[in-house]
C-alpha atoms as a PDB file:
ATOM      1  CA  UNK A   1      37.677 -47.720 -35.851  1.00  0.00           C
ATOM      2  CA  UNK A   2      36.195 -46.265 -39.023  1.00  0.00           C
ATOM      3  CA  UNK A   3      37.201 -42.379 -39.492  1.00  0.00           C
ATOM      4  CA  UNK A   4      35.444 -40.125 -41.924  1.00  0.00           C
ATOM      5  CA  UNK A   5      36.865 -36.319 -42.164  1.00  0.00           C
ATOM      6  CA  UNK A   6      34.862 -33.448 -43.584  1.00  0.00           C
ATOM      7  CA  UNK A   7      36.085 -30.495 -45.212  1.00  0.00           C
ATOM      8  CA  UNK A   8      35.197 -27.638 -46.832  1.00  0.00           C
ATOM      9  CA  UNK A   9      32.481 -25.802 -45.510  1.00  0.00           C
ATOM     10  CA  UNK A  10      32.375 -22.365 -44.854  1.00  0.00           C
ATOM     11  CA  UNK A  11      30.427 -18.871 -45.443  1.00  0.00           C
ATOM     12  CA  UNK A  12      28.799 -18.547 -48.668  1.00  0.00           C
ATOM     13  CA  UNK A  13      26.784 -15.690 -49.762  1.00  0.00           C
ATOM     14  CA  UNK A  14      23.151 -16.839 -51.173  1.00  0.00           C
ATOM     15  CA  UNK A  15      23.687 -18.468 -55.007  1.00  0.00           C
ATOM     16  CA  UNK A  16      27.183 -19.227 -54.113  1.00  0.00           C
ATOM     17  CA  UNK A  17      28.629 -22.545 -54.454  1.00  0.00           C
ATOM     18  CA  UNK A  18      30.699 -24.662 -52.388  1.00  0.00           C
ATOM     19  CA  UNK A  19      32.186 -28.261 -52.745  1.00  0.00           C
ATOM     20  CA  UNK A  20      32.876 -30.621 -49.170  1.00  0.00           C
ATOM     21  CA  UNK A  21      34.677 -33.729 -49.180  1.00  0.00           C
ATOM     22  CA  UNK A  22      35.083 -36.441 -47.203  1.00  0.00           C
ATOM     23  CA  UNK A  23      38.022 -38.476 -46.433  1.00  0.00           C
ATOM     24  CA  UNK A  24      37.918 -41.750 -45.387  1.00  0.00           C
ATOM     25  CA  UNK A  25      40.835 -43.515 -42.982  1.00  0.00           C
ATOM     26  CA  UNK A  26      42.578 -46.671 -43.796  1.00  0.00           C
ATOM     27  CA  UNK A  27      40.835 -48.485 -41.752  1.00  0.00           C
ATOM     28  CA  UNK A  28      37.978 -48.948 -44.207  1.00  0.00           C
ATOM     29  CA  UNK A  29      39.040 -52.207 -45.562  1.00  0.00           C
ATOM     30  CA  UNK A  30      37.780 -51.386 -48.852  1.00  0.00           C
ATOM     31  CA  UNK A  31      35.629 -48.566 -49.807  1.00  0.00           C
ATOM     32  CA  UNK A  32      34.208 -49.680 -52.730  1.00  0.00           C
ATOM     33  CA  UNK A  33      31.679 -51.954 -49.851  1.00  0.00           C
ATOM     34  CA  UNK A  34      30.182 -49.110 -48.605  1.00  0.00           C
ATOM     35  CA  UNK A  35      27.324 -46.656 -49.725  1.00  0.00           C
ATOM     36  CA  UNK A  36      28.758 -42.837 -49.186  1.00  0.00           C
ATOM     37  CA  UNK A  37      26.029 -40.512 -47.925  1.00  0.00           C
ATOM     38  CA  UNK A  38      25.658 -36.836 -46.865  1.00  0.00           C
ATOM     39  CA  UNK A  39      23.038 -35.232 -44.438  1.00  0.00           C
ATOM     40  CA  UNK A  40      22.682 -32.205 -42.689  1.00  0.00           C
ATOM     41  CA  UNK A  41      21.455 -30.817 -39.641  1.00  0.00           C
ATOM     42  CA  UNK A  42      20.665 -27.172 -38.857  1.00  0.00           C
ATOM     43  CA  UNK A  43      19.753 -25.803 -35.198  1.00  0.00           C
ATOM     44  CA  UNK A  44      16.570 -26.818 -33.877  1.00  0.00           C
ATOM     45  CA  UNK A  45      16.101 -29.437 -36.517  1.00  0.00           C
ATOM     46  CA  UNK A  46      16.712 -33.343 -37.489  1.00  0.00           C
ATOM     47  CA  UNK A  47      19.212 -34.588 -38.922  1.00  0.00           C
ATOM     48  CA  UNK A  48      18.193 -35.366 -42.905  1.00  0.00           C
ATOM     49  CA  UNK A  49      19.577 -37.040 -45.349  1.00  0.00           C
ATOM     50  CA  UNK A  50      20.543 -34.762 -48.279  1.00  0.00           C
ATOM     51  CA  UNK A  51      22.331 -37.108 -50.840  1.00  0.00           C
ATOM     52  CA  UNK A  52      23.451 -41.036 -51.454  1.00  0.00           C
ATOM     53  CA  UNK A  53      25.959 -42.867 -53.685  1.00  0.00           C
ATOM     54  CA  UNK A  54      26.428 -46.807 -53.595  1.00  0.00           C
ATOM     55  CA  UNK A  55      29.021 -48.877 -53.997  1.00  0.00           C
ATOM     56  CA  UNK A  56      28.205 -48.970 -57.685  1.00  0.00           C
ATOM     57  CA  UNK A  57      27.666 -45.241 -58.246  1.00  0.00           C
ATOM     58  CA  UNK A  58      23.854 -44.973 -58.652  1.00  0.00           C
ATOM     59  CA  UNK A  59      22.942 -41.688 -56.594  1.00  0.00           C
ATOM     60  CA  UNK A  60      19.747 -40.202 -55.195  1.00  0.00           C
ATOM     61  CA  UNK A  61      18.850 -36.529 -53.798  1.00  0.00           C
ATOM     62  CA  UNK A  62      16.309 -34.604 -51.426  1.00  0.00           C
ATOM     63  CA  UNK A  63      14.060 -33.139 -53.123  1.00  0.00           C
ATOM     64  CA  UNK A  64      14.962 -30.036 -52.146  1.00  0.00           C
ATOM     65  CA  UNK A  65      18.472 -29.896 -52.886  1.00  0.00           C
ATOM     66  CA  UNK A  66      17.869 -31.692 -56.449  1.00  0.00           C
ATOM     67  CA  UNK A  67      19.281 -30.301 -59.260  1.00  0.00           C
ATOM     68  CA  UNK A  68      21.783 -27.780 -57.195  1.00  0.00           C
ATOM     69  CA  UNK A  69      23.845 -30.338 -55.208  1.00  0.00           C
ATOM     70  CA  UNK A  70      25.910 -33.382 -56.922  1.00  0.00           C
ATOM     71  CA  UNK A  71      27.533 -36.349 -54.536  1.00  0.00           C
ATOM     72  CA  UNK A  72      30.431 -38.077 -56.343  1.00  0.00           C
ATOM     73  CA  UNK A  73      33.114 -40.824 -55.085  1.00  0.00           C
ATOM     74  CA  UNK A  74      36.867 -41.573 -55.960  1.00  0.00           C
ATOM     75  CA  UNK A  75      37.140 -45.024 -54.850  1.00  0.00           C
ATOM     76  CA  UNK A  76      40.982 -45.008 -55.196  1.00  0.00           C
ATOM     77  CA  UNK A  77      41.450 -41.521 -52.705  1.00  0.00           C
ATOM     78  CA  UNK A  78      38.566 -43.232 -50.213  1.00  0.00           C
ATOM     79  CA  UNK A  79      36.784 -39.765 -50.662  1.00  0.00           C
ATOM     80  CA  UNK A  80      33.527 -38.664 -51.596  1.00  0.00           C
ATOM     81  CA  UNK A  81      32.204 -35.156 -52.384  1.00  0.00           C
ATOM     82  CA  UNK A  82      29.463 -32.706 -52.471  1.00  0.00           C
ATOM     83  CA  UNK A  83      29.439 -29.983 -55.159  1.00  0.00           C
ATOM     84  CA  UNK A  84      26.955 -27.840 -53.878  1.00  0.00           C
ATOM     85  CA  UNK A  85      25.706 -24.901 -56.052  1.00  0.00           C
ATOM     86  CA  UNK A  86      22.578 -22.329 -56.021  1.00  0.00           C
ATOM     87  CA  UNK A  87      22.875 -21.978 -52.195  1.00  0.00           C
ATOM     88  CA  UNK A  88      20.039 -21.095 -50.281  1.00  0.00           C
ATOM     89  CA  UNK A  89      19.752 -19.899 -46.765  1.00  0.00           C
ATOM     90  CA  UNK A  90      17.867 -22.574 -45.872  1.00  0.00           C
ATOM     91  CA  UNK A  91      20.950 -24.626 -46.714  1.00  0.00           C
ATOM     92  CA  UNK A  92      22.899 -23.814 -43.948  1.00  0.00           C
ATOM     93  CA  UNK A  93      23.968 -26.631 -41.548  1.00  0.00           C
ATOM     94  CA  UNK A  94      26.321 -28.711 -40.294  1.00  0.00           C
ATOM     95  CA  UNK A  95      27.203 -31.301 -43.006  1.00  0.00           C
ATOM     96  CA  UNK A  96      27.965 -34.918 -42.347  1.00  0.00           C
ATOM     97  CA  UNK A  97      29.157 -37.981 -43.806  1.00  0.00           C
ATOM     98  CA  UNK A  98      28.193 -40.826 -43.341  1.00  0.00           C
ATOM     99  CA  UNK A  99      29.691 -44.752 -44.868  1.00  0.00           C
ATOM    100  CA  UNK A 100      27.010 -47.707 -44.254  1.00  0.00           C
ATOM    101  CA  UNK A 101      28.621 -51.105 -45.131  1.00  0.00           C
ATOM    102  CA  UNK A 102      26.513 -52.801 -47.666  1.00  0.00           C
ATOM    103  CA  UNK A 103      28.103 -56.551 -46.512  1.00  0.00           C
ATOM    104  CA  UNK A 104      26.387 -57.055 -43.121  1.00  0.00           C
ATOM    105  CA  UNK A 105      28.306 -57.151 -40.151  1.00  0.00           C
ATOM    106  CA  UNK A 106      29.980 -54.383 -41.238  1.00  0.00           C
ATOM    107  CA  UNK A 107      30.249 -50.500 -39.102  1.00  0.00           C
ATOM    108  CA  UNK A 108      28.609 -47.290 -40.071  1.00  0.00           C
ATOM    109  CA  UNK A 109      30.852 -44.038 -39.403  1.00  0.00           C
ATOM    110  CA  UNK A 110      30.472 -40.750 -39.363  1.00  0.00           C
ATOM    111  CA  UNK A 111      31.897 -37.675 -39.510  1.00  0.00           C
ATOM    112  CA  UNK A 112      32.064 -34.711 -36.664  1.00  0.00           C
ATOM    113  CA  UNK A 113      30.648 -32.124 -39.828  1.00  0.00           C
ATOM    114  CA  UNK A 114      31.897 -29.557 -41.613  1.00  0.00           C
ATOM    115  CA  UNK A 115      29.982 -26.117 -40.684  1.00  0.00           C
ATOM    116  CA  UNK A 116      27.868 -24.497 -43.634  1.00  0.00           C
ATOM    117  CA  UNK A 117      26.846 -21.099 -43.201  1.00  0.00           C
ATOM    118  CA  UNK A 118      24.982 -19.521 -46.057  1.00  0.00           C
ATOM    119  CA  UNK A 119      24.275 -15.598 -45.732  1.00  0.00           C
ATOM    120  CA  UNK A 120      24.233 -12.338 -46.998  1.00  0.00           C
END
């Protein structure tokens, strides 16, 4: 089965930064077939989808965390980030990865979260 590890979360005061990563297990064939993604969900809400990168590197953002958080790979260490700056208190949430296989027939995964907390 397909593993993904977060790390890195934490407590953050407001306009603090933080950077999460996400490790991938061996069992990903090869990484470089799947799109790396991070969402979030905070209490009482749905899970959304706060930032993409494909298999060839091209990226997209939520609007509202565009311009303040960055989502990078390193195909060789099967890990994928999220630099995470200008935190807000409405960024607070449990982070997840997620890998989507872009050949089909292949399995999602994600990640049990990393824990955000943003406060003063």
């Amino acid at each position: 089965q397909v593993q993904l590890v977060e790390s890195g979360g934490g407590l953050v005061q407001p306009g603090g930064s933080l950077r999460l990563s996400c490790a991938a297990s061996e069992s990903i064939v090869s990484f470089t077939l799947y799109d790396m993604a991070w969402s979030r969900q905070a209490p009482g809400k749905q899970r959304e989808l706060v930032a993409r990168i494909t298999s060839d590197g091209s990226t997209n953002y939520a609007d509202s965390v565009k311009g303040r958080f960055t989502i990078s790979r390193d195909d060789a260490k099967h890990t994928v980030y999220l630099q995470m700056n200008s935190l807000k208190p409405e960024d607070a949430a449990v982070y997840y990865c997620n890998a989507a296989p872009i050949l089909l027939g292949g399995m999602s995964a994600w990640g049990r979260g990393t824990l955000v907390t943003v406060s003063s």
